[in-house]
Each structure stands twice: as structure tokens, then as C-alpha cells.
N, C-alpha and C. Protein backbone atom coordinates (compact mmCIF):
# COMPACT_ATOMS: atom_id res chain seq x y z
N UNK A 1 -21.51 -54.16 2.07
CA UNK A 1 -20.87 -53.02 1.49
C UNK A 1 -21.90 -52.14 0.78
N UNK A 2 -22.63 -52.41 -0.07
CA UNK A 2 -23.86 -51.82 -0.46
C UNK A 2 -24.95 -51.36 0.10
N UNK A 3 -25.00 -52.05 1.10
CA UNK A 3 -25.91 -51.52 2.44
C UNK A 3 -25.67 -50.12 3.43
N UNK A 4 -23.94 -50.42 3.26
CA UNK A 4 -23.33 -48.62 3.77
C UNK A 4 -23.32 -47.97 2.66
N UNK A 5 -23.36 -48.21 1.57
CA UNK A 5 -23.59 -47.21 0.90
C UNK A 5 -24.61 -46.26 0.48
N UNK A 6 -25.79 -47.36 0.16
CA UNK A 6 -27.30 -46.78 0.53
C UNK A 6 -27.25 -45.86 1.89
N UNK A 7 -26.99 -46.43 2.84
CA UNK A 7 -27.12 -45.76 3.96
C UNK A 7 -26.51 -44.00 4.12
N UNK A 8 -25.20 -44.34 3.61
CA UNK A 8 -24.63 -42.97 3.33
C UNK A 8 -25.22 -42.18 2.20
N UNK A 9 -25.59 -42.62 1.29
CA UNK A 9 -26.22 -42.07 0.08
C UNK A 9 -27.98 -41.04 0.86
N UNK A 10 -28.42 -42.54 1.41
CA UNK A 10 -29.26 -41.64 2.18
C UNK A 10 -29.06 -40.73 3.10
N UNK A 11 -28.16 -40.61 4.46
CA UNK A 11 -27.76 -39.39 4.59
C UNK A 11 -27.69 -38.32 4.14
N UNK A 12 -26.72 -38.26 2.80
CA UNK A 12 -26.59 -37.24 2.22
C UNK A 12 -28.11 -36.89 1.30
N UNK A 13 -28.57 -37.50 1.21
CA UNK A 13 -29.93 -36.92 0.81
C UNK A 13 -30.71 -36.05 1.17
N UNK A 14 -30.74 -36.84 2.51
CA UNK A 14 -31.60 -35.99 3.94
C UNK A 14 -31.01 -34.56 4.55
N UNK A 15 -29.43 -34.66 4.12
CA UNK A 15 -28.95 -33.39 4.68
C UNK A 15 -29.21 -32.22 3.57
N UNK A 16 -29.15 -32.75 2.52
CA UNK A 16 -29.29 -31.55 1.00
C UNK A 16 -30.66 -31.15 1.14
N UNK A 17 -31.86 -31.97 1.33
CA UNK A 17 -32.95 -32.11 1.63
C UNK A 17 -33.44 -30.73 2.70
N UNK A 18 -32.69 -30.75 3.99
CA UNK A 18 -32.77 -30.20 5.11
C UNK A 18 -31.88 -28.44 4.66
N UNK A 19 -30.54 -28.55 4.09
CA UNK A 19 -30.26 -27.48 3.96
C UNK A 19 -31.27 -26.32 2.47
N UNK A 20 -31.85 -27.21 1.61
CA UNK A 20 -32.42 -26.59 0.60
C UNK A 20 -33.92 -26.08 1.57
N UNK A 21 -34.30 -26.51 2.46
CA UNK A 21 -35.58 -26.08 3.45
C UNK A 21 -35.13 -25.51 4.44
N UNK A 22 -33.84 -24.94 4.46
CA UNK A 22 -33.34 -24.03 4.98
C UNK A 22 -33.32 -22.35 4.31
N UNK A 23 -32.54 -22.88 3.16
CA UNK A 23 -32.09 -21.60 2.47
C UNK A 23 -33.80 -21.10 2.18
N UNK A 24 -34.57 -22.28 1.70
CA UNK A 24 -36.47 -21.63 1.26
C UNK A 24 -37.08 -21.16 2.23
N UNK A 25 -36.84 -21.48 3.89
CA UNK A 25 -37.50 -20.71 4.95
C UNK A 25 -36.77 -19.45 5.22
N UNK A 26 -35.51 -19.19 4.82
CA UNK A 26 -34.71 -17.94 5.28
C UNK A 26 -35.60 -17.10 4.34
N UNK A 27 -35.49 -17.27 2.87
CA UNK A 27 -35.86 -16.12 2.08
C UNK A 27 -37.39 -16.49 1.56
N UNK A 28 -38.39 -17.41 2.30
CA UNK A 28 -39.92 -16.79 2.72
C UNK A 28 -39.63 -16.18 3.61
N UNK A 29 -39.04 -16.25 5.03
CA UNK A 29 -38.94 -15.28 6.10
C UNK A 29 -39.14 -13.42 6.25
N UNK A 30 -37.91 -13.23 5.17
CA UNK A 30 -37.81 -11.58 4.81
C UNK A 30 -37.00 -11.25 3.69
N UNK A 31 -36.75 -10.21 3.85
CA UNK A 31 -36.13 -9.73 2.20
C UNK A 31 -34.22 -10.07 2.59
N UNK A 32 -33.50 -10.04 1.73
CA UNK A 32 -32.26 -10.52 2.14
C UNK A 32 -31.82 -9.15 2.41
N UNK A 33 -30.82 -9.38 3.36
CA UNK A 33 -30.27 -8.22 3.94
C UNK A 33 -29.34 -7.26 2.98
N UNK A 34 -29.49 -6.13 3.81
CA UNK A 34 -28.99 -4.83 2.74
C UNK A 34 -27.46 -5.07 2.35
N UNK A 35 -27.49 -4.73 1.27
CA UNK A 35 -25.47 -5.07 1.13
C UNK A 35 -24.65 -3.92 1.50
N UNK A 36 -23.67 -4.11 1.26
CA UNK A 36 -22.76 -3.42 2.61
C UNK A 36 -22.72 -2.17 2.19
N UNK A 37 -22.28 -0.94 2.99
CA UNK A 37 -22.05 0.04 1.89
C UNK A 37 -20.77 0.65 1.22
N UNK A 38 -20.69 0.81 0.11
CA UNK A 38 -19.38 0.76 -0.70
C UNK A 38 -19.33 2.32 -0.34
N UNK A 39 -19.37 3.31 0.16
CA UNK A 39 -19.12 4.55 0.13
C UNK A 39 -17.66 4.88 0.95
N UNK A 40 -17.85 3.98 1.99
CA UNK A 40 -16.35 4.03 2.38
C UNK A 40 -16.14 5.46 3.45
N UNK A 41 -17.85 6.18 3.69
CA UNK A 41 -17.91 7.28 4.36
C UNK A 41 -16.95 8.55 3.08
N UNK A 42 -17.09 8.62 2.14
CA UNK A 42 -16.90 9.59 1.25
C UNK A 42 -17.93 10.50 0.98
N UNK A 43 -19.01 9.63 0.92
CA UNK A 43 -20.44 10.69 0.37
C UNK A 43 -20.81 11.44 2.13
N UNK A 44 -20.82 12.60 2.09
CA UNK A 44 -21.04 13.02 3.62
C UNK A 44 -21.93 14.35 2.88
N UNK A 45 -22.84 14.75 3.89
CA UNK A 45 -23.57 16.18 3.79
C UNK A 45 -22.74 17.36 3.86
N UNK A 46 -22.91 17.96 3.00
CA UNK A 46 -21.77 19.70 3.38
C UNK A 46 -23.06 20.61 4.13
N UNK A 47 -22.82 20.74 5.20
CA UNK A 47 -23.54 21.94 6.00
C UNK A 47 -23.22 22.92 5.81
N UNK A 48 -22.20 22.99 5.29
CA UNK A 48 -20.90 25.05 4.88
C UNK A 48 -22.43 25.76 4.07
N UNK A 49 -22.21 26.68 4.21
CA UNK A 49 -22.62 27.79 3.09
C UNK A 49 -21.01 27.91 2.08
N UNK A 50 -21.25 28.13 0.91
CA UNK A 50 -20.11 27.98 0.00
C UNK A 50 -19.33 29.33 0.55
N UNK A 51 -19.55 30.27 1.13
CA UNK A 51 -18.62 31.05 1.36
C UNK A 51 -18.02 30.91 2.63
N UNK A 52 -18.57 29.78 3.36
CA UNK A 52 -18.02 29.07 4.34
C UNK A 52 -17.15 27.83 4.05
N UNK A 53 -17.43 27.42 2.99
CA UNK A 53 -16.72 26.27 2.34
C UNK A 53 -15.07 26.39 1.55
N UNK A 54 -14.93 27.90 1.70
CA UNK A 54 -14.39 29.22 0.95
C UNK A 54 -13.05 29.22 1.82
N UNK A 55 -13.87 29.72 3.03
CA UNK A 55 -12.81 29.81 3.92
C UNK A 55 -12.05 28.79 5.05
N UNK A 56 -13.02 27.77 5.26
CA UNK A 56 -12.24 26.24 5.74
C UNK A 56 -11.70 25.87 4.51
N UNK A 57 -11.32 26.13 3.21
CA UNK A 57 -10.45 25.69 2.43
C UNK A 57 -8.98 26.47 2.15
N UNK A 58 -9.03 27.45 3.10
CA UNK A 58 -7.89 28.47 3.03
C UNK A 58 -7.48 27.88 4.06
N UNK A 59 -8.30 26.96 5.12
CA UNK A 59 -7.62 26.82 6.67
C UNK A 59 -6.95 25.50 5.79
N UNK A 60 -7.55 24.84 5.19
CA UNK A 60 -6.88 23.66 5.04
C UNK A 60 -5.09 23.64 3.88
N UNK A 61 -5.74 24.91 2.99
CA UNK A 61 -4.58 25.01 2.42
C UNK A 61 -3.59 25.41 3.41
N UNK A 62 -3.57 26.17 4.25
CA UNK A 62 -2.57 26.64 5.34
C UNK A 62 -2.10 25.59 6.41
N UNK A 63 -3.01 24.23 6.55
CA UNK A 63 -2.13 23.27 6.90
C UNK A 63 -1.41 22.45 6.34
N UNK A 64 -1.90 22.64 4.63
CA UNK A 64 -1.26 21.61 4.00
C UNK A 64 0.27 22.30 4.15
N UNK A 65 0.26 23.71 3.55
CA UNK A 65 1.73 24.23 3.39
C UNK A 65 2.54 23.85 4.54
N UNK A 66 2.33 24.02 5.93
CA UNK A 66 2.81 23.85 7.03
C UNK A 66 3.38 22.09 7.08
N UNK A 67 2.35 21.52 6.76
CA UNK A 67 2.70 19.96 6.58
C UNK A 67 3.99 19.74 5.32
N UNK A 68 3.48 20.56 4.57
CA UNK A 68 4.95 20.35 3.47
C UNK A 68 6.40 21.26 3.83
N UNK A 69 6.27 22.20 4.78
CA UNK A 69 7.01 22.89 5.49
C UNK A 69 8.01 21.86 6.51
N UNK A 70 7.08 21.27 7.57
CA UNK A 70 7.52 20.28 8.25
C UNK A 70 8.64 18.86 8.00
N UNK A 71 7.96 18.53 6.25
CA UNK A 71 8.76 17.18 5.64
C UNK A 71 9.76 17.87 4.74
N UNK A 72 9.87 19.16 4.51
CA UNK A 72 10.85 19.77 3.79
C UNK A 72 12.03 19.46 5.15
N UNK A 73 11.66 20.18 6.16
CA UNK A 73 12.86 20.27 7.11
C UNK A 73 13.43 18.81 7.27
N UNK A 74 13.03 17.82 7.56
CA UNK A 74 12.98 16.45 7.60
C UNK A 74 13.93 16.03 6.26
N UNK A 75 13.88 16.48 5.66
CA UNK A 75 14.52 16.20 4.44
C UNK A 75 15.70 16.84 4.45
N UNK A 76 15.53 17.88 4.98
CA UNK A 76 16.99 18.95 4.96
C UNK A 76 17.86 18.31 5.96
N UNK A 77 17.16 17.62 7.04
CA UNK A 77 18.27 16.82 7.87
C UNK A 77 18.25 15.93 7.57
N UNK A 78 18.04 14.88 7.07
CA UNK A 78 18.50 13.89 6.69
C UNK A 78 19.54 13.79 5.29
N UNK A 79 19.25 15.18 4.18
CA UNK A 79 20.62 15.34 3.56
C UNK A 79 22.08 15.61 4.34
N UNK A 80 21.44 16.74 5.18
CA UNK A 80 22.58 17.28 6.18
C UNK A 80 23.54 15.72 6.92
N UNK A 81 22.65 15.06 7.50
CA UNK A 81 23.22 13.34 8.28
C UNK A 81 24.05 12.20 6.78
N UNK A 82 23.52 12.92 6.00
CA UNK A 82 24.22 11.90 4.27
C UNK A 82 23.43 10.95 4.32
N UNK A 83 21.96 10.79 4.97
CA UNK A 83 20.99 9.24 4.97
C UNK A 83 20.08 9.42 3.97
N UNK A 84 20.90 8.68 3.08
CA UNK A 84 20.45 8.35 1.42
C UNK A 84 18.98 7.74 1.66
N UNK A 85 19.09 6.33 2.82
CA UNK A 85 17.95 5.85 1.95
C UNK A 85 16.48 7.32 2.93
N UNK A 86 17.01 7.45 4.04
CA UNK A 86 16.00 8.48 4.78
C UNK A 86 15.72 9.74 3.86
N UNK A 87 16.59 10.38 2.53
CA UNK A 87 16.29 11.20 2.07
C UNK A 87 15.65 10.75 0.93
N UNK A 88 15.60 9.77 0.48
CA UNK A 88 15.07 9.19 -1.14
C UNK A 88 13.72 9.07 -0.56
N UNK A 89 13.27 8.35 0.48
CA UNK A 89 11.66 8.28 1.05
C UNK A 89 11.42 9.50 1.38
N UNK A 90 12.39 10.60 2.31
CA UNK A 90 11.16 11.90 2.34
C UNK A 90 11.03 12.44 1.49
N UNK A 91 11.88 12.04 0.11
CA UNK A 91 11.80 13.30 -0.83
C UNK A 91 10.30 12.54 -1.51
N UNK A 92 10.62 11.33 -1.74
CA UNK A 92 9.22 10.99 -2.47
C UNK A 92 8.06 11.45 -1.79
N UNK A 93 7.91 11.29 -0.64
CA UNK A 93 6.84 11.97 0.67
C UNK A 93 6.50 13.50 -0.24
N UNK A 94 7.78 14.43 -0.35
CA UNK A 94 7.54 15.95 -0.66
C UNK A 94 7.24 15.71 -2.12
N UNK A 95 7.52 15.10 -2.61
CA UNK A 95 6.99 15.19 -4.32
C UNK A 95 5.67 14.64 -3.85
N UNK A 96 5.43 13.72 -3.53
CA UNK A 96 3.59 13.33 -3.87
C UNK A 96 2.96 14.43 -2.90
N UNK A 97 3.33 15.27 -1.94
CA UNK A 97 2.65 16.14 -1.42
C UNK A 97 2.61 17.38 -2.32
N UNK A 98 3.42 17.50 -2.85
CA UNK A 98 3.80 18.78 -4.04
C UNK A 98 2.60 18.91 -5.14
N UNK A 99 2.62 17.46 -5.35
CA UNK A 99 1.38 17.21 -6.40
C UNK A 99 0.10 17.60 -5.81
N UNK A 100 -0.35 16.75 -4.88
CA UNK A 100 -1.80 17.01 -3.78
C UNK A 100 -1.87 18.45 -3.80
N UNK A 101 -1.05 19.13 -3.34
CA UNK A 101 -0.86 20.48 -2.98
C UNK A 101 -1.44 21.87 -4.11
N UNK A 102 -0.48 21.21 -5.33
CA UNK A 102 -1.05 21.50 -6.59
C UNK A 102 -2.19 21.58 -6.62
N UNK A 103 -3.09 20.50 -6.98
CA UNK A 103 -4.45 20.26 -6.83
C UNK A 103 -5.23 20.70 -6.39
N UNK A 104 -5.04 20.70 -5.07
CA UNK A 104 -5.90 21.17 -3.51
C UNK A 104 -5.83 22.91 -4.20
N UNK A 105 -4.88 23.30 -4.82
CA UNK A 105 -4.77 25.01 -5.26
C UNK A 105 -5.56 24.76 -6.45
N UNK A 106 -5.42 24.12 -6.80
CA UNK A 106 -6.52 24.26 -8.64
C UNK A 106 -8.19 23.70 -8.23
N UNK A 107 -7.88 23.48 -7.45
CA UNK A 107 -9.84 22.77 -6.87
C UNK A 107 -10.14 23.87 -6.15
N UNK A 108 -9.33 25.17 -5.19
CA UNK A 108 -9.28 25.67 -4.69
C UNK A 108 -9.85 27.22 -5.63
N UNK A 109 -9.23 27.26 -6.49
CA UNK A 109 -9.90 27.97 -7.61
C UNK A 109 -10.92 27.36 -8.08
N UNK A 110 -10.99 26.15 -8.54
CA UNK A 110 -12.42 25.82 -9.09
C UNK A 110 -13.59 26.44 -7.83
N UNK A 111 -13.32 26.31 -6.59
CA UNK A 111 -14.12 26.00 -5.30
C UNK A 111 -14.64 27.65 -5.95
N UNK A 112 -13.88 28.75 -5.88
CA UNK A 112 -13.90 30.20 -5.94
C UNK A 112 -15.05 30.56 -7.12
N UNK A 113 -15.03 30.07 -8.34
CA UNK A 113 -15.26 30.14 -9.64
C UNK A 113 -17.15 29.42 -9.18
N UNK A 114 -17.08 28.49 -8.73
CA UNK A 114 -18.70 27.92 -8.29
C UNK A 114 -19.20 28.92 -7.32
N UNK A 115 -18.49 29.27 -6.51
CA UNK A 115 -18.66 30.49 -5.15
C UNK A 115 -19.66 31.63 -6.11
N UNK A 116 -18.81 32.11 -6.77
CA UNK A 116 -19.19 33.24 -7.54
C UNK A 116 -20.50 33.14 -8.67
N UNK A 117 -20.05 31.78 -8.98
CA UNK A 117 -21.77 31.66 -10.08
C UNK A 117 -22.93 31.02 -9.62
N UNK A 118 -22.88 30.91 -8.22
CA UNK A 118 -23.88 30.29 -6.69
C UNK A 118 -24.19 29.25 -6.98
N UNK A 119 -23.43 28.31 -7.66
CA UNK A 119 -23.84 27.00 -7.50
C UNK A 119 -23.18 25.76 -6.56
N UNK A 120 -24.36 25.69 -5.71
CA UNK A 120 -23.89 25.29 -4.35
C UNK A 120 -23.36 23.54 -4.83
N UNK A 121 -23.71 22.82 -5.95
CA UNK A 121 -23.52 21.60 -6.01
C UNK A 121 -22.28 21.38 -6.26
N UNK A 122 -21.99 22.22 -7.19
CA UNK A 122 -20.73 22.08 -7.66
C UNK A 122 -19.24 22.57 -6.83
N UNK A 123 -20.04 23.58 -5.65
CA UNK A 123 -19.08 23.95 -4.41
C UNK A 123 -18.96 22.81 -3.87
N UNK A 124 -19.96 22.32 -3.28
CA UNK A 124 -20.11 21.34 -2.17
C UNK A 124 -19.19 19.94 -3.09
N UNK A 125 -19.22 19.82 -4.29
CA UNK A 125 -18.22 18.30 -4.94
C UNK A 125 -16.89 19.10 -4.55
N UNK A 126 -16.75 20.59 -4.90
CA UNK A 126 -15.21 20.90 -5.09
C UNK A 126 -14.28 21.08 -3.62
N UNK A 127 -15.65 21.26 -2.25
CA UNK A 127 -15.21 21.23 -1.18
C UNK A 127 -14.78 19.28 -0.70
N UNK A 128 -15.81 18.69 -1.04
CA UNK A 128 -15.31 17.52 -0.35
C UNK A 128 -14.28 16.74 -1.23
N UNK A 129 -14.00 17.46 -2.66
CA UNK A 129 -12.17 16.09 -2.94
C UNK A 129 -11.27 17.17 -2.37
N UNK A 130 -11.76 18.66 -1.88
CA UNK A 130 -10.26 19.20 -1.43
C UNK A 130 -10.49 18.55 0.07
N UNK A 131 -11.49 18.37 0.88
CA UNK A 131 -10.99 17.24 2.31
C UNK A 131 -10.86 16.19 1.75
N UNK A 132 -10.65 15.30 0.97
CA UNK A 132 -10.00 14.24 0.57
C UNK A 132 -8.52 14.61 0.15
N UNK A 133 -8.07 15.58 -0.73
CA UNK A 133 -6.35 15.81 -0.93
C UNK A 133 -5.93 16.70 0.52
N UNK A 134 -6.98 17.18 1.44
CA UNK A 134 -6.06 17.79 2.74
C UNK A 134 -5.96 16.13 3.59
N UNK A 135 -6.86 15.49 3.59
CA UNK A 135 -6.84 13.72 4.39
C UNK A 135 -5.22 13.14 3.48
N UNK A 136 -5.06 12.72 2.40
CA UNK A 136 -4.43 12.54 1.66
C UNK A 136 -2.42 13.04 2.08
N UNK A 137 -2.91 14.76 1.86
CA UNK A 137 -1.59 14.98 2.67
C UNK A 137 -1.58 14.98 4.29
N UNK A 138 -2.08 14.76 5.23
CA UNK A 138 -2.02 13.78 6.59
C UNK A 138 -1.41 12.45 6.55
N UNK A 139 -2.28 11.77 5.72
CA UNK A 139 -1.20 10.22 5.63
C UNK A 139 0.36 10.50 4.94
N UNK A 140 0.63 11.13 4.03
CA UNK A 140 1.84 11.34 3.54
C UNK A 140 2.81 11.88 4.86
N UNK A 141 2.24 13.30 5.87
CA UNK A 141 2.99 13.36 6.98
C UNK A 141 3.60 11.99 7.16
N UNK A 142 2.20 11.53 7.45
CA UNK A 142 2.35 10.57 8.69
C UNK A 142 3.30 9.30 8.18
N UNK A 143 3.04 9.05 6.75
CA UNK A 143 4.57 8.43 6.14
C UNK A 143 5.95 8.72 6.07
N UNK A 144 5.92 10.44 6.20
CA UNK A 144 6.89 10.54 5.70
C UNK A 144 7.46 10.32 7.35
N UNK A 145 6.60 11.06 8.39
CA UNK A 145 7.89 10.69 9.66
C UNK A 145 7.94 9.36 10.02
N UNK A 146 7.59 8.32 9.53
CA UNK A 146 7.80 6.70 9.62
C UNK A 146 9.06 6.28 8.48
N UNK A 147 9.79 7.28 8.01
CA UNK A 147 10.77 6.82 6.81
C UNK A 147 11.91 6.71 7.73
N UNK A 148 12.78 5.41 7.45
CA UNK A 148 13.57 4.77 8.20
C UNK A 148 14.80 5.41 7.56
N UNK A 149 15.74 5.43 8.25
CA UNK A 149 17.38 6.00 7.57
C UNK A 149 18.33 4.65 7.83
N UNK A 150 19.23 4.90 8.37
CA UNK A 150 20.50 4.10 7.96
C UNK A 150 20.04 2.84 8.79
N UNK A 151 20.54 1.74 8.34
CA UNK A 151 19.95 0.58 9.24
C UNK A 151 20.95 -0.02 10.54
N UNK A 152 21.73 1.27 10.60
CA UNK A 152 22.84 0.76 11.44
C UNK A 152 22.47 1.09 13.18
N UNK A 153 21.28 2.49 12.53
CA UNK A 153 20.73 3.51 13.96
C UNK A 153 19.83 2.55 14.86
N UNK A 154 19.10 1.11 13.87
CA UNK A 154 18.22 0.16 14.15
C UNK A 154 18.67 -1.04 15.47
N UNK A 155 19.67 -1.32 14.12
CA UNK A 155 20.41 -2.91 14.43
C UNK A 155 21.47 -2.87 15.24
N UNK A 156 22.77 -2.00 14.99
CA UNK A 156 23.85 -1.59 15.43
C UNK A 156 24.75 -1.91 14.52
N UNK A 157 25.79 -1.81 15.11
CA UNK A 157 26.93 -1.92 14.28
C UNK A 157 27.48 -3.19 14.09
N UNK A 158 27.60 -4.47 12.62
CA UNK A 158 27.23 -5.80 12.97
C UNK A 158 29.04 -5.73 13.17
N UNK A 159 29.61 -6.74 12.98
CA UNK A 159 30.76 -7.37 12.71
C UNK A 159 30.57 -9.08 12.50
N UNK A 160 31.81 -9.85 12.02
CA UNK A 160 31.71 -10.54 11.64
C UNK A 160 33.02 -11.52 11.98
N UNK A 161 32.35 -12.50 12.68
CA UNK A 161 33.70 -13.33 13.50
C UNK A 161 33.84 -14.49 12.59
N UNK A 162 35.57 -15.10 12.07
CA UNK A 162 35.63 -16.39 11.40
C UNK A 162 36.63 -17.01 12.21
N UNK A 163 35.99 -18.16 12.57
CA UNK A 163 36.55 -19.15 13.44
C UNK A 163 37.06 -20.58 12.74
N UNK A 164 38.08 -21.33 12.51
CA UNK A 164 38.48 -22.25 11.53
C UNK A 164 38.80 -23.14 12.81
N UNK A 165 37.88 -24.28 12.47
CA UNK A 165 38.23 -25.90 13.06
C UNK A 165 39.80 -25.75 12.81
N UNK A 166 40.76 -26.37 13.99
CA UNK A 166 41.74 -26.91 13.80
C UNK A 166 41.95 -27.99 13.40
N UNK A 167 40.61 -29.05 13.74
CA UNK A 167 41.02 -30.03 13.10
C UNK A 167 41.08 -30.96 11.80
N UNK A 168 40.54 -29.53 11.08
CA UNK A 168 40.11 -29.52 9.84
C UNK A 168 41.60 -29.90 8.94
N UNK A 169 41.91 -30.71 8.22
CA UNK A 169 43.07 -30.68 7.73
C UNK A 169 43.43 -29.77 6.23
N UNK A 170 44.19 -28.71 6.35
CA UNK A 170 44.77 -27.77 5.33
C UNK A 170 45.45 -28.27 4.59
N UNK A 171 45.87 -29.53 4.34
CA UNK A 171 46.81 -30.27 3.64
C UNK A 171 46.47 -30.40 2.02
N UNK A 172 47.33 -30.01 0.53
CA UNK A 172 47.02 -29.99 -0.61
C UNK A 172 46.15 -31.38 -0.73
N UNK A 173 47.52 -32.60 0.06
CA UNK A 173 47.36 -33.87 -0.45
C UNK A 173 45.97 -34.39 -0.19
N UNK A 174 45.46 -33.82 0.50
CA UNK A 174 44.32 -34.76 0.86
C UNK A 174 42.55 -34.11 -0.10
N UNK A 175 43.27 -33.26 -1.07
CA UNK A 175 42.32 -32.83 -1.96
C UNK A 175 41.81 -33.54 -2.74
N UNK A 176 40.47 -33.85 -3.23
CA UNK A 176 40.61 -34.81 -4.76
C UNK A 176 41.16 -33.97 -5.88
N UNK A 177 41.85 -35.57 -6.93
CA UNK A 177 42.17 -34.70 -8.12
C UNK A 177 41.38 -34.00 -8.50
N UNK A 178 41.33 -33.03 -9.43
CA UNK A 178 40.54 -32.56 -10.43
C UNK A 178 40.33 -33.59 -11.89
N UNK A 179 38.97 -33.44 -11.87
CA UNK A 179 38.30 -34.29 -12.89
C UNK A 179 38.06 -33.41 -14.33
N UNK A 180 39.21 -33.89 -15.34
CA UNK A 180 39.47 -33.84 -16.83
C UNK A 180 38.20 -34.19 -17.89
N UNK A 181 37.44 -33.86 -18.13
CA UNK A 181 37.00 -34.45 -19.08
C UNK A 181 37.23 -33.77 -20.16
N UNK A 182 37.30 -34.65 -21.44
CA UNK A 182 37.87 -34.67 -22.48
C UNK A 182 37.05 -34.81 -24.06
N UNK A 183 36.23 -34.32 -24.21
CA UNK A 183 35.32 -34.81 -25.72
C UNK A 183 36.45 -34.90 -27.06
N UNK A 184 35.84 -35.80 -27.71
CA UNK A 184 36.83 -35.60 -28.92
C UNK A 184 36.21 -34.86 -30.11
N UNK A 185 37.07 -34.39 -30.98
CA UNK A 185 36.18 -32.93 -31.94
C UNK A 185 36.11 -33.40 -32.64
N UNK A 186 35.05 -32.99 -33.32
CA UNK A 186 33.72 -33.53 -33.93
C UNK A 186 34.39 -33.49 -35.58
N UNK A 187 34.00 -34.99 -36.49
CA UNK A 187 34.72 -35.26 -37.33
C UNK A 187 34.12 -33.96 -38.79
N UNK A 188 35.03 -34.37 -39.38
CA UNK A 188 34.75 -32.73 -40.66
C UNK A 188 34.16 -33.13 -41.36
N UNK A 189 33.81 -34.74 -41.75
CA UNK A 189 33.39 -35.60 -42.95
C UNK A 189 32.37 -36.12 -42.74
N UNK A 190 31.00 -36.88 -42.96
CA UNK A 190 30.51 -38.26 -42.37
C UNK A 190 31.33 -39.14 -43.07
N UNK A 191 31.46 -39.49 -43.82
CA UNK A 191 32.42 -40.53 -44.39
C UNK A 191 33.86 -40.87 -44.07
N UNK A 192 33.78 -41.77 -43.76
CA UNK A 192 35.31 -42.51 -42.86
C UNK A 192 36.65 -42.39 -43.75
């Protein structure tokens, strides 16, 4: 018994042994590899000239309106059909686009205000979060025409069949009694 144990003991020696002259030849080898990048493709080059940056932000405001144009109607029929839960999701869809929208118009002025005092850095930040709130209202479209309405248009129309064993017996007698229990109330005194 002690003899497999040594034995296993040594194993595991030789393998810790082998992986620690592993990990020391990887990193004499080269430098450890680059870590991933957290940018997520957000940081991008602006090629615009700011008075180009000016006017692809008028194109974008003009799709946003059109996009909030689109989930307005969507909304108007689904009040029109009475589909509560289809109108409670597009309306939330048109409120968080309402907001973006907002924004995209107040960055849109900021964008104007840098235009005018030529500072291209501060164009080029105010151009790329307004393509982030025009990206922003795209996914909201694209939520809002994925909002489900009545679940009946899905599933169908269920019903519900009850079928009773006959040979089930309906009889009172064959019920158990009902079980009485009874505590007795609690004395007013300790003393007997």
C-alpha cells in the first residue's frame, strides 16, 4: 500500500515538474500574447471633413425620424387591432427612440457649435456617439418589428376538454370523515 503511494506521489511530482518547464519555456520563448481588444470597434478614424460630418448627420437624423415614423404607424395599428401587449412593447420601442432622437438633436447642435469654432476633435467625438445613437435607433426598429401581440395569432385558439372516469365512484359514502381536532383552552390560572 505504501509502495502505490510513493509511486503515485511520484507521478505527480514528475507531472508538476514537467508542466512548471512548460509554462518557463513558453514565456523564455516570447513575450505573452497581446490581450484582446476591449474597443468593441467603437474607436474608428473619422475621414469627414467636419462640414462633411455636418451633413451625414442631417442624413442620419432624417433616417432616424423616418424610423420613428415607421414604429409610430406600428403602434397606431396595433391600438387600432386592441393588442395591448403588441402596443405596450411598441410604445416602449417609440419612447426609447424619442429619447435617442432627442440626443442625436442635442449632439447634433453640439456637432454645429465645434463646426464653427474648427475644432476638428471635438467634431469628430460629436460625430461618432451620433453613429452610435443612429446604430442604437436601428436595433430599436429592429425590436420594435419583433414585438409579439396577442398569443392567440401564435398558438391558436386553445380549448379545454374534461373527461370524468366512470368508474370513479361519486358516492358521499365512500368519503373519509372529516378529521375534528379539538385543543382545549388554555387555563386562566397556573394554579389548580
Amino acid at each position: 500500500m505504501q509502495r502505490e503511494r510513493m509511486l503515485g506521489f511520484g507521478a505527480l511530482c514528475a507531472l508538476s515538474l514537467l508542466v512548471a518547464a512548460g509554462i518557463a519555456s513558453a514565456q523564455a520563448q516570447g513575450a505573452p500574447p497581446a490581450p484582446p481588444d476591449t474597443n468593441a470597434g467603437l474607436q474608428r478614424q473619422v475621414t469627414l471633413t467636419p462640414a462633411q460630418q455636418l451633413q451625414e448627420t442631417d442624413t442620419y437624423l432624417a433616417r432616424m425620424e423616418s424610423a420613428r415614423s415607421s414604429v409610430r404607424r406600428l403602434l397606431e395599428e396595433a391600438r387600432a387591432q386592441r393588442d395591448v401587449v403588441k402596443t405596450l412593447c411598441l410604445n416602449d420601442k417609440l419612447n426609447q427612440i424619442d429619447v435617442t432622437l432627442r440626443s442625436a438633436r442635442e449632439r447634433r447642435q453640439s456637432l454645429d457649435l465645434a463646426v464653427k469654432r474648427d475644432d476638428a476633435d471635438l467634431s469628430s467625438h460629436e460625430f461618432t456617439i451620433l453613429g452610435v445613437l443612429r446604430q442604437r435607433v436601428e436595433q430599436l426598429v429592429a425590436e420594435a418589428n419583433q414585438c409579439i401581440g396577442k398569443d392567440a395569432d401564435i398558438l391558436g385558439e386553445t380549448s379545454t376538454v374534461t373527461q370524468i372516469d366512470p368508474g370513479i365512484p361519486d358516492d358521499p359514502a365512500f368519503y373519509p370523515p372529516p378529521i375534528i381536532i379539538q385543543e382545549p383552552p388554555p387555563s386562566a390560572s397556573v394554579i389548580k
